[in-house]
C-alpha atoms as a PDB file:
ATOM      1  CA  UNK A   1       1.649  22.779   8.278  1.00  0.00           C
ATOM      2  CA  UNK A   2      -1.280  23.170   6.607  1.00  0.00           C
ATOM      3  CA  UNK A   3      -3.062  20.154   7.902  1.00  0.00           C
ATOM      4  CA  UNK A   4      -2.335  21.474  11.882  1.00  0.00           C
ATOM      5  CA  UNK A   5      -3.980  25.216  11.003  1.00  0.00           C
ATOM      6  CA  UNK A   6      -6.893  23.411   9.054  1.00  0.00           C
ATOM      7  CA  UNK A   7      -7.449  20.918  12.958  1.00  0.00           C
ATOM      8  CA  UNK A   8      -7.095  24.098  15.008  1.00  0.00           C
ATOM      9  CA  UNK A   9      -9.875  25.880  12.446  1.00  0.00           C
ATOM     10  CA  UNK A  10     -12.082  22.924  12.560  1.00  0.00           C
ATOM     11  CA  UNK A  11     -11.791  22.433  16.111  1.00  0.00           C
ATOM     12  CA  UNK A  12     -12.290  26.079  17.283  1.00  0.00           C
ATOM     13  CA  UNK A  13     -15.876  26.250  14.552  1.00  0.00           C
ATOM     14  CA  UNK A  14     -17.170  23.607  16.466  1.00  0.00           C
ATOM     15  CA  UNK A  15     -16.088  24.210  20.092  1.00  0.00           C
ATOM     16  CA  UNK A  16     -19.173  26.908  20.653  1.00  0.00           C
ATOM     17  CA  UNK A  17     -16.568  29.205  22.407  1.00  0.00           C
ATOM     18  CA  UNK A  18     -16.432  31.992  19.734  1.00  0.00           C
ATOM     19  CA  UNK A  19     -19.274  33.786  17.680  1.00  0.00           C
ATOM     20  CA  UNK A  20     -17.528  34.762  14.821  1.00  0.00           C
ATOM     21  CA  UNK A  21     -13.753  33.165  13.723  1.00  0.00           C
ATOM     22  CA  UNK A  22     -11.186  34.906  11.070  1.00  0.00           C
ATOM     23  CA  UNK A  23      -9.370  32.128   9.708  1.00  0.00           C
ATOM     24  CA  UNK A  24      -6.283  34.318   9.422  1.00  0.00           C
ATOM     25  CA  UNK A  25      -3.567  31.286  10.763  1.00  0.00           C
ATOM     26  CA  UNK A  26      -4.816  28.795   7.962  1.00  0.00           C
ATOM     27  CA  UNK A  27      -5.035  31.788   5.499  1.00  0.00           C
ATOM     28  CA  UNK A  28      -1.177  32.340   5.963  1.00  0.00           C
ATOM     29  CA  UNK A  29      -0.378  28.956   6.497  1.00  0.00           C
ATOM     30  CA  UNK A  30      -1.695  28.480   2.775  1.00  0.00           C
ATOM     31  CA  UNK A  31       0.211  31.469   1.250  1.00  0.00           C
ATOM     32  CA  UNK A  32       2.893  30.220   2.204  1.00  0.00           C
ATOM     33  CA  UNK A  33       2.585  27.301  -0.153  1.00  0.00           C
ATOM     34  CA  UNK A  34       1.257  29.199  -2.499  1.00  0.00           C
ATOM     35  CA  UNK A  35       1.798  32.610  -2.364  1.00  0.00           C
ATOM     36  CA  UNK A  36      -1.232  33.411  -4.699  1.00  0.00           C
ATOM     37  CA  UNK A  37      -3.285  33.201  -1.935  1.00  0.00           C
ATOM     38  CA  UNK A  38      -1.483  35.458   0.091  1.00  0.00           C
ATOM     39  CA  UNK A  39      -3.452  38.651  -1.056  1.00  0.00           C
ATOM     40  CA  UNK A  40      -7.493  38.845  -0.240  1.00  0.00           C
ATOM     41  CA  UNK A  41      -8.484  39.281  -3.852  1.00  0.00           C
ATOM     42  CA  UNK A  42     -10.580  36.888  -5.485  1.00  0.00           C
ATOM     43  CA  UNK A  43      -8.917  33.521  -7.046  1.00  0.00           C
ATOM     44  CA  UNK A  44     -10.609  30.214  -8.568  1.00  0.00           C
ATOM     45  CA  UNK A  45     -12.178  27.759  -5.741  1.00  0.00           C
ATOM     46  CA  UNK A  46     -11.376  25.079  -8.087  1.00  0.00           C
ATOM     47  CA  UNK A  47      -7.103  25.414  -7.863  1.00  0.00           C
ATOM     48  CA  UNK A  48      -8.075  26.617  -4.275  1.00  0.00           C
ATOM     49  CA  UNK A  49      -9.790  23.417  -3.443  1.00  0.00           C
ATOM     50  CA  UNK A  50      -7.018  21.268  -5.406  1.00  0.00           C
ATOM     51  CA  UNK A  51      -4.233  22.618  -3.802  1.00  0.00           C
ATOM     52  CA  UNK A  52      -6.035  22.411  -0.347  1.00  0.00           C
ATOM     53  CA  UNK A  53      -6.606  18.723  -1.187  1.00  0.00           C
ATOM     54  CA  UNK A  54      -3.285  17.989  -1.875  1.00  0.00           C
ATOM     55  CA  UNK A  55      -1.271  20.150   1.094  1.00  0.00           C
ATOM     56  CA  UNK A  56      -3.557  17.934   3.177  1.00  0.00           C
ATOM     57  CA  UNK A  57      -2.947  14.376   1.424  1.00  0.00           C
ATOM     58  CA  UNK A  58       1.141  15.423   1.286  1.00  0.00           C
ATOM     59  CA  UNK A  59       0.403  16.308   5.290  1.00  0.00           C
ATOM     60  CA  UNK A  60      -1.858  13.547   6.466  1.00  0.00           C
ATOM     61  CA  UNK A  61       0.326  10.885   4.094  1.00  0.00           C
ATOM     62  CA  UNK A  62       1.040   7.668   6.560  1.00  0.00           C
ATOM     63  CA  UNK A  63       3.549   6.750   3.860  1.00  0.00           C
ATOM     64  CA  UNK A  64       6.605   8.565   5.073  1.00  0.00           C
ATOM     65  CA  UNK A  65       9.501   6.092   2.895  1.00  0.00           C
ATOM     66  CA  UNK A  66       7.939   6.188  -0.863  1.00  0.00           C
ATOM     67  CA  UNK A  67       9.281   3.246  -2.873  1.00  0.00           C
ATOM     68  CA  UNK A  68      10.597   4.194  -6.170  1.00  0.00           C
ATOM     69  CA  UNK A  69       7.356   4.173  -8.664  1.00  0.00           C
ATOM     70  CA  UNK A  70       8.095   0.521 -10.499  1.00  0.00           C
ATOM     71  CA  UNK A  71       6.799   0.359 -14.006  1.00  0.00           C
ATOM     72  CA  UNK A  72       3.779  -2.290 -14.460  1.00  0.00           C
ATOM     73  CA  UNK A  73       3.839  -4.515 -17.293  1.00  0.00           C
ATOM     74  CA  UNK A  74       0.232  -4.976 -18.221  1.00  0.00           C
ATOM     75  CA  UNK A  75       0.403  -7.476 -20.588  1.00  0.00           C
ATOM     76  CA  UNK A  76       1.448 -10.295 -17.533  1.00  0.00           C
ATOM     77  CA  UNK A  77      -2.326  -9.872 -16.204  1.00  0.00           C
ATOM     78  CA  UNK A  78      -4.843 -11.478 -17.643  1.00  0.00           C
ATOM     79  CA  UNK A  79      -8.089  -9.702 -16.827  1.00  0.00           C
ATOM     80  CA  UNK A  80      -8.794  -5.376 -16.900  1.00  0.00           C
ATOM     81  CA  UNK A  81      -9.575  -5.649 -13.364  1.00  0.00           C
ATOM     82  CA  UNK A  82      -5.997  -7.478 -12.075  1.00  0.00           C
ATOM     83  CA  UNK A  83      -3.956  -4.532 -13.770  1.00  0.00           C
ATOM     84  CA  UNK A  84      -6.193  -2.257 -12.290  1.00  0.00           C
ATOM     85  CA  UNK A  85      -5.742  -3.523  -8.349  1.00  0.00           C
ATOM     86  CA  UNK A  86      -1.791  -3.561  -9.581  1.00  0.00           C
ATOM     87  CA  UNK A  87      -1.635   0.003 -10.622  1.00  0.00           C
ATOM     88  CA  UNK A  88      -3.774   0.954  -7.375  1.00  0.00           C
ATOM     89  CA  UNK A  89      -1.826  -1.310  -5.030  1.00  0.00           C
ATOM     90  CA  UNK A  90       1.323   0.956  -6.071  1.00  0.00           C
ATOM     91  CA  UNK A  91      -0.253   4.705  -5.801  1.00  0.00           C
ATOM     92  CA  UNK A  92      -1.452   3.281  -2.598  1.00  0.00           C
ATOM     93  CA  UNK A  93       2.191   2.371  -1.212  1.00  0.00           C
ATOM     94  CA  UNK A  94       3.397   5.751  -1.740  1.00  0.00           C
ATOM     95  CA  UNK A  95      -0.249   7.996  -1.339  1.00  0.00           C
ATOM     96  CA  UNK A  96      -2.089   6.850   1.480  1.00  0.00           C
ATOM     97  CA  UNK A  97      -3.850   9.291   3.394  1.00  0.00           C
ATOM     98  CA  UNK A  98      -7.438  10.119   4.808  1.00  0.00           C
ATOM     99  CA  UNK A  99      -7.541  11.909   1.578  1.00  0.00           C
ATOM    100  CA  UNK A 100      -7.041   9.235  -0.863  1.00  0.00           C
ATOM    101  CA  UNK A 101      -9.176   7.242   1.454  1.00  0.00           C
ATOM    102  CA  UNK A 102     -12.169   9.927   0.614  1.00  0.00           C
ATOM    103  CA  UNK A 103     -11.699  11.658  -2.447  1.00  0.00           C
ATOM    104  CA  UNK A 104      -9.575   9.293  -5.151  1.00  0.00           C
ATOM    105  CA  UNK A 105     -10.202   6.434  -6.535  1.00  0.00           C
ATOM    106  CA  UNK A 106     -10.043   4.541 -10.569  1.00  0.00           C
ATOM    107  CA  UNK A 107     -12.184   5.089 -12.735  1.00  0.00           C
ATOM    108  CA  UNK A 108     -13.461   2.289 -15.980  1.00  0.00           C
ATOM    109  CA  UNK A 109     -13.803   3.645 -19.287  1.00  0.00           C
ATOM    110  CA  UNK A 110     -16.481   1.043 -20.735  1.00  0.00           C
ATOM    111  CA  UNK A 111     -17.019   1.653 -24.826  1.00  0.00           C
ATOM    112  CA  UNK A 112     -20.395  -0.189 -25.858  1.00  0.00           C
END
């Protein structure tokens, strides 16, 4: 898992017992998700960053029976901001990780 090589990497940086670290084991643990990373040549840290997000998040998910995504009818609520806590309450039942916690959220497109 990608999340176990990323605690052991983590954990041995800050333990003060080595100088230098190779992160070789989190390296292979992430080509073999995604085998574009495999090879040491260079790639985009954007897709890097995203899929290393999201191996995380699909490790560290406390959600481990997804309901089935339900369709919201947004014409039952009758402000912006109860549809929005709807649509968040269901990502949250089926994404809900120390992830989501940090990095996602909802945005408000306001038009003056």
């Amino acid at each position: 898992l990608v999340a176990e090589e990323y605690a052991f990497l983590i954990k041995a940086m800050w333990s003060d017992r080595f100088r230098h670290l190779a992160p070789k084991d989190w390296k292979e643990a992430i080509g073999r998700f995604r085998p574009q990373f495999l090879d040491y040549s260079q790639k985009d840290s954007q897709e890097f960053t995203s899929f290393m997000l999201d191996a995380l998040h699909e490790d560290l998910n406390r959600v481990t029976v997804r309901p089935k995504n339900q369709e919201i009818d947004y014409s039952k609520f009758d402000t912006y901001n109860a549809g929005a806590a709807a649509a968040w309450e269901s990502y949250v039942s089926r994404n809900d990780s120390v992830i989501v916690d940090l990095f996602q959220g909802q945005f408000r497109n306001i038009t003056c």
